[in-house]
N, C-alpha and C. Protein backbone atom coordinates (compact mmCIF):
# COMPACT_ATOMS: atom_id res chain seq x y z
N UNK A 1 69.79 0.50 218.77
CA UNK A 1 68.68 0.88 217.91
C UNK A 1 68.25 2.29 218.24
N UNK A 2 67.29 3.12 217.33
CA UNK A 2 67.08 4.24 217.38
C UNK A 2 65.87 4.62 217.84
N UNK A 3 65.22 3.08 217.69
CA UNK A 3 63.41 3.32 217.89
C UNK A 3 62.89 3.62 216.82
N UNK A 4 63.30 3.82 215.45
CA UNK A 4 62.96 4.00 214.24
C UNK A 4 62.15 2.66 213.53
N UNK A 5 63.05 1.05 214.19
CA UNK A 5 62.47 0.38 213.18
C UNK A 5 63.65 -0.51 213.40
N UNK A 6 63.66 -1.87 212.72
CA UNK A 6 65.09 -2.51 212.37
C UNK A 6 65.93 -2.54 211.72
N UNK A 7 66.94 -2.28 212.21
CA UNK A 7 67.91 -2.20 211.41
C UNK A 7 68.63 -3.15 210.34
N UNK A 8 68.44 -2.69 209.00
CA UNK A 8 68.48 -4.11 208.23
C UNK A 8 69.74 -3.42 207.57
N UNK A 9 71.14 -4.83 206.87
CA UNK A 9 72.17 -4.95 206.79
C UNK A 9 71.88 -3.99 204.93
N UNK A 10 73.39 -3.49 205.20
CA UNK A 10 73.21 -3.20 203.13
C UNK A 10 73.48 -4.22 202.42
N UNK A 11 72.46 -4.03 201.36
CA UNK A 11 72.85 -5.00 200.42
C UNK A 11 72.77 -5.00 199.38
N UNK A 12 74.26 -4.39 198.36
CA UNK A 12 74.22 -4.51 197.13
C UNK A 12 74.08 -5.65 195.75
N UNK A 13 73.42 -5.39 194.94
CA UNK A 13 72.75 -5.83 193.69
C UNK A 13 73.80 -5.07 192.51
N UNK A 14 74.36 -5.63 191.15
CA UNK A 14 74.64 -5.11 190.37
C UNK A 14 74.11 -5.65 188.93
N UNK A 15 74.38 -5.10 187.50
CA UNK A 15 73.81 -5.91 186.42
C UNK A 15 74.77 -6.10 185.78
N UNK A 16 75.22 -7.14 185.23
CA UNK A 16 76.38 -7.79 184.49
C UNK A 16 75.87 -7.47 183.03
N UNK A 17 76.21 -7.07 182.68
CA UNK A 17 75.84 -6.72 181.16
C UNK A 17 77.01 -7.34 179.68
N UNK A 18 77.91 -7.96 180.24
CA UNK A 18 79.34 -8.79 179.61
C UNK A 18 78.07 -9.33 178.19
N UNK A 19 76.86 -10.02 178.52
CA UNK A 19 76.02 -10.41 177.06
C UNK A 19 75.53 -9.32 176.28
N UNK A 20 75.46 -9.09 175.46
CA UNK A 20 74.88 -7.49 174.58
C UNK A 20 73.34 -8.18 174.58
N UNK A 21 72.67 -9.41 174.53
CA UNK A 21 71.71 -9.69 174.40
C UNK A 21 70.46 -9.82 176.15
N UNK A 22 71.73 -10.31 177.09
CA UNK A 22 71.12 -10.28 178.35
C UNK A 22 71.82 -10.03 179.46
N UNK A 23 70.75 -9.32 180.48
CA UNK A 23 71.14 -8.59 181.36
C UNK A 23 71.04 -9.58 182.51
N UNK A 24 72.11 -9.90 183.44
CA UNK A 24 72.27 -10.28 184.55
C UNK A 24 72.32 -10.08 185.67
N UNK A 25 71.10 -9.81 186.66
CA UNK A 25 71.24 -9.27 187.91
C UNK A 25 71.95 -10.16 189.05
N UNK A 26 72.53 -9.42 189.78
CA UNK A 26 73.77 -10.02 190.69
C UNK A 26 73.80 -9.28 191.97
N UNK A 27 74.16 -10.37 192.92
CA UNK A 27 74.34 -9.60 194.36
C UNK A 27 75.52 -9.28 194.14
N UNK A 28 75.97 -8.77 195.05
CA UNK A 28 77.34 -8.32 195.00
C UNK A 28 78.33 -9.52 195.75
N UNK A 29 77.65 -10.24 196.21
CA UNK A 29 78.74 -11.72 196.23
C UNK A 29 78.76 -12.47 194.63
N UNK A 30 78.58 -12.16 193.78
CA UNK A 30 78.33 -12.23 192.41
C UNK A 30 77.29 -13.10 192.13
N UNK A 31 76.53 -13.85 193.34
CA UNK A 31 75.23 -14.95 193.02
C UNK A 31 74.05 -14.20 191.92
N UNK A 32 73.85 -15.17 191.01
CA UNK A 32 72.67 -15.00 189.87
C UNK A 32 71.29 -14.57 191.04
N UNK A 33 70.54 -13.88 190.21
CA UNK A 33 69.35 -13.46 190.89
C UNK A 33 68.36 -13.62 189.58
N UNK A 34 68.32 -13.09 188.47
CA UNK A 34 67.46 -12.81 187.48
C UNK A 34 68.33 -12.59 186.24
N UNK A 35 67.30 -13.02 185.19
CA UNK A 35 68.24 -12.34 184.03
C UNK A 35 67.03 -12.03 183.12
N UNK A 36 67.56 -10.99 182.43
CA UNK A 36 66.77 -9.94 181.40
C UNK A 36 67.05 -9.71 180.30
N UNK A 37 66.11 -9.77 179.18
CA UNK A 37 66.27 -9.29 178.02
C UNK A 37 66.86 -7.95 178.25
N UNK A 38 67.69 -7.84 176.92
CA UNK A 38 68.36 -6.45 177.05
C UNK A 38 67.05 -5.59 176.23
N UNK A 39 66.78 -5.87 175.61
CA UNK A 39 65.74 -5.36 175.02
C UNK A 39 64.40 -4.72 176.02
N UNK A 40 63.94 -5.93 176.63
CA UNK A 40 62.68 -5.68 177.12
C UNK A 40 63.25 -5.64 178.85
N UNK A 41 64.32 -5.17 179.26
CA UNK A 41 64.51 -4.84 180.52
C UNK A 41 63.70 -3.44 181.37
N UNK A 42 63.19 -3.85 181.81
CA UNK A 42 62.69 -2.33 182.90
C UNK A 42 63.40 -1.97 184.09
N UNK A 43 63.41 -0.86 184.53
CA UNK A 43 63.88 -0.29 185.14
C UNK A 43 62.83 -0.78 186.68
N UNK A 44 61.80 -0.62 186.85
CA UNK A 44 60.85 -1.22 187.55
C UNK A 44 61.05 -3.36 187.72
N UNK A 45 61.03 -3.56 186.72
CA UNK A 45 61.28 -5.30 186.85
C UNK A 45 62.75 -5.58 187.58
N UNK A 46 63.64 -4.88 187.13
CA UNK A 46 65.02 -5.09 187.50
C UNK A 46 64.87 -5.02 189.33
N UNK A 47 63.92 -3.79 190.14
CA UNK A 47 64.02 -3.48 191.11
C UNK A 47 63.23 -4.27 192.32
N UNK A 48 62.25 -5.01 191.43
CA UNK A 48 61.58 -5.86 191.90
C UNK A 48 61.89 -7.00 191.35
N UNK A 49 63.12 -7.49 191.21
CA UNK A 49 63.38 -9.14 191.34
C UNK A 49 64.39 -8.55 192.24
N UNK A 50 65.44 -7.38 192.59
CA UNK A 50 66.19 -7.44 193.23
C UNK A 50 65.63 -7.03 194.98
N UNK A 51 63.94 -6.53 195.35
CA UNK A 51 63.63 -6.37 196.18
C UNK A 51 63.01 -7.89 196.56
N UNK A 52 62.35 -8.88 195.46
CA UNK A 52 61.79 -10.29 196.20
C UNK A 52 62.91 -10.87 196.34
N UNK A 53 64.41 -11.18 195.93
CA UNK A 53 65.46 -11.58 196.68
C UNK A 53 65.92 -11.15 198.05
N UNK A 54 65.77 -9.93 198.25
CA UNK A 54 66.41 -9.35 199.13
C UNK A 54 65.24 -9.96 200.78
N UNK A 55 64.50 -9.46 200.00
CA UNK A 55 63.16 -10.27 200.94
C UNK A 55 63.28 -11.71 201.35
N UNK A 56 63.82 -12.56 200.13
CA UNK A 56 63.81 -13.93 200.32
C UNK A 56 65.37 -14.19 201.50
N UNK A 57 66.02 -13.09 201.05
CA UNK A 57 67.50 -13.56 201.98
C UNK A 57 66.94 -13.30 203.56
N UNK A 58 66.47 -12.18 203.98
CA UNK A 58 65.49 -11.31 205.06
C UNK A 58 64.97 -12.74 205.50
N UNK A 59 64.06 -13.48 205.12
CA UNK A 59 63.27 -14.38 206.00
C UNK A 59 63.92 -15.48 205.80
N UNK A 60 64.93 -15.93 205.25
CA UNK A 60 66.07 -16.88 205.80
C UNK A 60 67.18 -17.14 206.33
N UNK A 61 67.62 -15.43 206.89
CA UNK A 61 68.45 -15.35 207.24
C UNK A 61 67.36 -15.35 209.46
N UNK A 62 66.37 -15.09 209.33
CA UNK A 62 65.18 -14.57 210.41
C UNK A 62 65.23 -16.28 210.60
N UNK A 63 64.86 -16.80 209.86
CA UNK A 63 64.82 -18.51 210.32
C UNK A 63 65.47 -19.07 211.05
N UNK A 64 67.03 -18.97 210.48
CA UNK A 64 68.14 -19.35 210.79
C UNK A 64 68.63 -18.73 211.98
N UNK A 65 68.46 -17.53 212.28
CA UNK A 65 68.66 -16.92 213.95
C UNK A 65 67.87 -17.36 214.59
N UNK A 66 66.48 -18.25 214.46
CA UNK A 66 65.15 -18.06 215.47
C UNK A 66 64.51 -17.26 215.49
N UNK A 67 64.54 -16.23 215.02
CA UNK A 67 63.60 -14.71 215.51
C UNK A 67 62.80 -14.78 214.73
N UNK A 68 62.19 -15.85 214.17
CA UNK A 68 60.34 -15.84 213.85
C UNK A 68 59.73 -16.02 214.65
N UNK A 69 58.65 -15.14 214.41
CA UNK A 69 57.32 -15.43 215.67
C UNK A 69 56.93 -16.88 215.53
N UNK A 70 56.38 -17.37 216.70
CA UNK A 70 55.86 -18.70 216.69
C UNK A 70 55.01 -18.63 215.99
N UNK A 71 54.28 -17.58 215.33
CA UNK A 71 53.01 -18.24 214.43
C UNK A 71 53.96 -18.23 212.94
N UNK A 72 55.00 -17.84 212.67
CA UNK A 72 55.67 -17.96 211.53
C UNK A 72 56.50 -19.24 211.90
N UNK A 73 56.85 -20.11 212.75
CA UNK A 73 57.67 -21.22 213.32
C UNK A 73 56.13 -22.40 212.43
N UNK A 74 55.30 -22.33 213.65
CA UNK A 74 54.57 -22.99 212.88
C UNK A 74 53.64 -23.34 211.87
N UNK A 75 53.86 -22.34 211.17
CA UNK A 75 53.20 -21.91 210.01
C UNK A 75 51.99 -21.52 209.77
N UNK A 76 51.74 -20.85 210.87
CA UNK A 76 49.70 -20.38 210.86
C UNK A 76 49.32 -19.37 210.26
């Protein structure tokens, strides 16, 4: 480590666009994340369903090693 902070893994997101009607956000293991009107897609919405996933993988991947604090173990 650098002393900067933790070091967190990359992790790419792409949008499947194969529907002309909807947009499919995708990790790059190809798992579904969100899907979007092609129409009413934002540039902002797209980045924030792919940042509360990324978050959701982050504290289950933290579970699964142990490295939650005990007040996150027992839920306080």
């Amino acid at each position: 480590m650098n002393g900067k902070g933790p070091l967190l893994l990359k992790f790419d997101y792409h949008l499947d666009d194969s529907d002309p009607d909807v947009f499919l956000l995708r990790r790059q293991d190809g798992a579904f994340v969100a899907a979007f009107s092609a129409r009413g897609a934002t540039r902002e919405g797209i980045v924030e369903a792919a940042r509360e996933d990324y978050l959701g993988l982050l504290r289950e991947h933290v579970g699964l090693l142990g490295l939650a604090s005990r007040r996150e173990k027992v839920g306080a």
